[in-house]
Protein backbone atom coordinates (compact mmCIF):
# COMPACT_ATOMS: atom_id res chain seq x y z
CA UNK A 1 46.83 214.58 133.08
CA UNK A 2 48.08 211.11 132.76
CA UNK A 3 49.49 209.66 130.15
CA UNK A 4 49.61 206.30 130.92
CA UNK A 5 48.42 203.62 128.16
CA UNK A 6 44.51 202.54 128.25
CA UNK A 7 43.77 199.16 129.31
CA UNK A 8 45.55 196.08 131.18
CA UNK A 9 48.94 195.78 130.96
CA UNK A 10 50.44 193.02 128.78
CA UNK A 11 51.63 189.42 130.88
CA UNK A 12 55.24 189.67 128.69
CA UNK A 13 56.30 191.16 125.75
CA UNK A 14 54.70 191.04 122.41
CA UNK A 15 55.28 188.95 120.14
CA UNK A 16 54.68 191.44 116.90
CA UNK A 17 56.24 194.54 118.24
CA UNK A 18 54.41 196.80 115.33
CA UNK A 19 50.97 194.56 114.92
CA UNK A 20 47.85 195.61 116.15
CA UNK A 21 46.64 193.58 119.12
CA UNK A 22 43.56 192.08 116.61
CA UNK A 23 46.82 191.38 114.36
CA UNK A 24 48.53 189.54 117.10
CA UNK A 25 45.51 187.29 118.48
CA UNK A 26 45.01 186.25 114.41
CA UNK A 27 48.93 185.31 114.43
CA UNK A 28 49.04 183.52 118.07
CA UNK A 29 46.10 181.57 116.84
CA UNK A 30 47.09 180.77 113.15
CA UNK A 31 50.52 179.18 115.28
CA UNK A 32 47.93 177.43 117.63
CA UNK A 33 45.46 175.77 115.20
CA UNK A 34 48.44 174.75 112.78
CA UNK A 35 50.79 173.42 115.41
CA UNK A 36 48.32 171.64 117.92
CA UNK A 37 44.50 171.79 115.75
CA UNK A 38 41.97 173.86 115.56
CA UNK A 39 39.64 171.52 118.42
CA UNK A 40 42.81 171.29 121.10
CA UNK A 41 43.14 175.49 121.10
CA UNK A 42 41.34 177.43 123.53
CA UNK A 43 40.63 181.17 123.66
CA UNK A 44 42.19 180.76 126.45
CA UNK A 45 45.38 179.54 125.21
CA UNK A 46 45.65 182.15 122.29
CA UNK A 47 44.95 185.15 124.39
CA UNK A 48 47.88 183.30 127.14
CA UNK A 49 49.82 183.01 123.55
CA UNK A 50 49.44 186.52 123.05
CA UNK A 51 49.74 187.63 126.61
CA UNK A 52 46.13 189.32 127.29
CA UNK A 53 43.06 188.43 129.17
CA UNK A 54 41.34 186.15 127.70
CA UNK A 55 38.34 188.74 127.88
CA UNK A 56 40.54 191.54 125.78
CA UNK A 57 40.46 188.55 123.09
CA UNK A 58 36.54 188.47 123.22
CA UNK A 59 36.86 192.61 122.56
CA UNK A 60 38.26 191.72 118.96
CA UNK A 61 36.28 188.45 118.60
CA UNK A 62 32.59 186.94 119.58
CA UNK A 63 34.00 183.33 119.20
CA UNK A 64 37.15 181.27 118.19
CA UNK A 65 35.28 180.18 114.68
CA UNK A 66 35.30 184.20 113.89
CA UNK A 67 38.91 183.93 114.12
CA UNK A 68 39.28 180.80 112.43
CA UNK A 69 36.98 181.96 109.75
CA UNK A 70 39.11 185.56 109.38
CA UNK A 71 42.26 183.48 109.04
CA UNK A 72 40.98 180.97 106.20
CA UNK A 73 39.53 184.22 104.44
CA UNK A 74 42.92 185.55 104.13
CA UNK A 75 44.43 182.53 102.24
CA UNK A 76 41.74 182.97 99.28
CA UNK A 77 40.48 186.79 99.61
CA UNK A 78 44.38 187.66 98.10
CA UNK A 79 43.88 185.61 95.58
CA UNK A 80 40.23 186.36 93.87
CA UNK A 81 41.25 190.19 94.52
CA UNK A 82 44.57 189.27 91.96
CA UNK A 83 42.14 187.27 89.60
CA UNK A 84 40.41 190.33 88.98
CA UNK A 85 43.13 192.29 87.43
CA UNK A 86 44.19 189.80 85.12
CA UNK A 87 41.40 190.46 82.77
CA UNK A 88 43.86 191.85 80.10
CA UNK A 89 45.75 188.86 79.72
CA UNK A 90 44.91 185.48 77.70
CA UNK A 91 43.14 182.89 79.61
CA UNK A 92 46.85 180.59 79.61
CA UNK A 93 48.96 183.91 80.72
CA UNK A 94 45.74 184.33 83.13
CA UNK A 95 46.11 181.08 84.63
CA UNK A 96 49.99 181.15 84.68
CA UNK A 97 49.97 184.34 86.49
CA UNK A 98 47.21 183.24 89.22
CA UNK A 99 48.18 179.57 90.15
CA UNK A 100 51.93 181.90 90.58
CA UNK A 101 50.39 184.48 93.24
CA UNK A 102 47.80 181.90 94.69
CA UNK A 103 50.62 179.44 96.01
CA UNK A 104 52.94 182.47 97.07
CA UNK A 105 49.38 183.34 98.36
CA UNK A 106 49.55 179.70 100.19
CA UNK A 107 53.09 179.23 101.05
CA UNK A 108 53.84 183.22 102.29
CA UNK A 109 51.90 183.26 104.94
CA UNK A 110 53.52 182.79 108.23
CA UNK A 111 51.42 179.65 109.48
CA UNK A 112 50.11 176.94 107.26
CA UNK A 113 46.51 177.61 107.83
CA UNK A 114 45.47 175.97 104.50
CA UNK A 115 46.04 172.47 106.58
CA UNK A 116 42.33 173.81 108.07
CA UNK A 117 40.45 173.18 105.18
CA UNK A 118 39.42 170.04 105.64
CA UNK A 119 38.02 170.56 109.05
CA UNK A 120 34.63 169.05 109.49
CA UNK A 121 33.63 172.40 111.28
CA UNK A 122 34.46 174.18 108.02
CA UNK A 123 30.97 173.35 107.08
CA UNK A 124 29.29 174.89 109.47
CA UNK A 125 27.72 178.37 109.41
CA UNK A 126 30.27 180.60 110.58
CA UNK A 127 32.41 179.83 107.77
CA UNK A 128 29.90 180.30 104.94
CA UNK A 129 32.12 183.45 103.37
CA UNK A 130 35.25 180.93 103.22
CA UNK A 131 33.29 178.48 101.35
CA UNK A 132 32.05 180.70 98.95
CA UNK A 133 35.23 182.71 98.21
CA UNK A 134 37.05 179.51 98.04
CA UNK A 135 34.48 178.59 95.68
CA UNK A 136 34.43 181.48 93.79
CA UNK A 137 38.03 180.96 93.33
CA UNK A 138 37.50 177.58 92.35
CA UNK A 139 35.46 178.46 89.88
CA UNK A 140 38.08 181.40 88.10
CA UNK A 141 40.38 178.10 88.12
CA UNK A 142 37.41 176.41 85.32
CA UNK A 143 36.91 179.43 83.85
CA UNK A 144 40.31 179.86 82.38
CA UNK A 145 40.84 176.31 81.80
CA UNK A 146 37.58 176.33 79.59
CA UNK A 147 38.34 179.48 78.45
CA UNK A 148 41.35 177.90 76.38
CA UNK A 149 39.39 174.41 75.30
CA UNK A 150 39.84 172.14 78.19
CA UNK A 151 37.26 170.92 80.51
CA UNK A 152 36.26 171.97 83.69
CA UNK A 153 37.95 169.15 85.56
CA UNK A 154 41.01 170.32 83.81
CA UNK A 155 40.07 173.42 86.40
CA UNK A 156 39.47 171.06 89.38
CA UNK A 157 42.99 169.33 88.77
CA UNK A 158 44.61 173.04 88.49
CA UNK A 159 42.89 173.80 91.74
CA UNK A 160 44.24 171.01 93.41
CA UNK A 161 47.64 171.13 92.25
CA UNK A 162 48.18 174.48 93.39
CA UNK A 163 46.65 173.46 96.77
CA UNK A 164 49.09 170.61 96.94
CA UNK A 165 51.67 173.28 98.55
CA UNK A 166 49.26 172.93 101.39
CA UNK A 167 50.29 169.67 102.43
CA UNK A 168 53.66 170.13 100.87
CA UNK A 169 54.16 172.50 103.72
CA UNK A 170 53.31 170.44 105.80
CA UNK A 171 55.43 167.53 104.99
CA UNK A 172 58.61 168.19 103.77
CA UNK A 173 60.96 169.86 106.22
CA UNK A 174 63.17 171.31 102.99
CA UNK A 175 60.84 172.83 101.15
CA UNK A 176 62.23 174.74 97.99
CA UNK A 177 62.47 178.17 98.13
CA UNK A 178 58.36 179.79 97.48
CA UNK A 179 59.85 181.54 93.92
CA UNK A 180 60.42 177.77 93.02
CA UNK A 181 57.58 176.22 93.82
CA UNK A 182 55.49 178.89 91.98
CA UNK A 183 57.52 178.31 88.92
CA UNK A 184 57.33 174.59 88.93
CA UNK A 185 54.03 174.70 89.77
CA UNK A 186 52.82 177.00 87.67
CA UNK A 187 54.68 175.51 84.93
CA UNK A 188 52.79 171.88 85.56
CA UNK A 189 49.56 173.75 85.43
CA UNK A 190 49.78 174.95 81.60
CA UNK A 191 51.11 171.08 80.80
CA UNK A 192 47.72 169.99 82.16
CA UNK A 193 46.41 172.45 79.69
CA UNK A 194 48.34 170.04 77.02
């Protein structure tokens, strides 16, 4: 009996040594769409990236928008799951403690996917479930701003600031350290509450 490992060997070595190969095509592709866009990466290219056939990628995914679509997930699912348990606090201790883990949501993950949002294929169907968690999520962000007297918009601004680190990321090679940014950040949330 053979003990040899199922499937096609790998063109090089991998670039997660302890991922799963689903968990490796999600990171080669996160690099991909961040670094060069979302419309100049292939499946191709991300299952080169990761160093598979590009039909072993097609195993873990129908199409490159179901990868896309898992990837923008993950930048809000963490998020809505935390807003959940915060039910105990005040709205203001709420709101401190979830604009906090949404940016370290934001700025922790490896590759600055949050750049994607504005994509016009973001509308499209097969990103329906971002649209509504992010949505969802939106709309925690006016709940606990109303929730201690201000207005809704007060929610939209909150929203917005802590999306900022998106394109803070993006353009400013030094960035403080994440702990920072969710302080000062947080903090400028609860003045908007002012």
């Amino acid at each position: 009996m053979s003990s040899a490992p199922v499937g096609r060997p790998r063109s090089g070595a991998r670039r997660l040594p302890s991922a799963t190969a689903r968990e490796e095509i999600l990171d080669a592709a996160a690099e991909l769409f961040a670094q060069r866009g979302y419309a100049a990466t292939s499946t191709r290219l991300i299952a080169e990236r990761v160093g598979i056939r590009q039909a072993s990628l097609y195993y873990h995914f129908a199409t490159k928008e179901q990868i896309l679509a898992e990837l923008l997930e993950a930048t809000v699912r963490p998020s809505l799951t935390y807003a959940e348990s915060l039910s105990e606090l005040t709205p203001a201790a709420a709101l401190h403690a979830l604009v906090r883990y949404d940016v370290g949501v934001l700025l922790g993950a490896r590759w600055n996917i949050g750049i994607l949002y504005a994509l016009p294929e973001i509308a499209s169907e097969p990103f329906a479930r971002f649209r509504r968690e992010r949505a969802e999520l939106r709309a925690v962000y006016r709940s606990l701003t109303t929730a201690v007297g201000c207005s809704e918009i007060t929610g939209e601004l909150v929203f917005g600031l802590v999306e900022s680190v998106i394109g803070m990321r993006r353009d400013i090679p030094s960035l403080p350290p994440t702990e920072v940014l969710q302080g000062a950040v947080a903090a400028a949330a609860l003045r908007l509450l002012a």
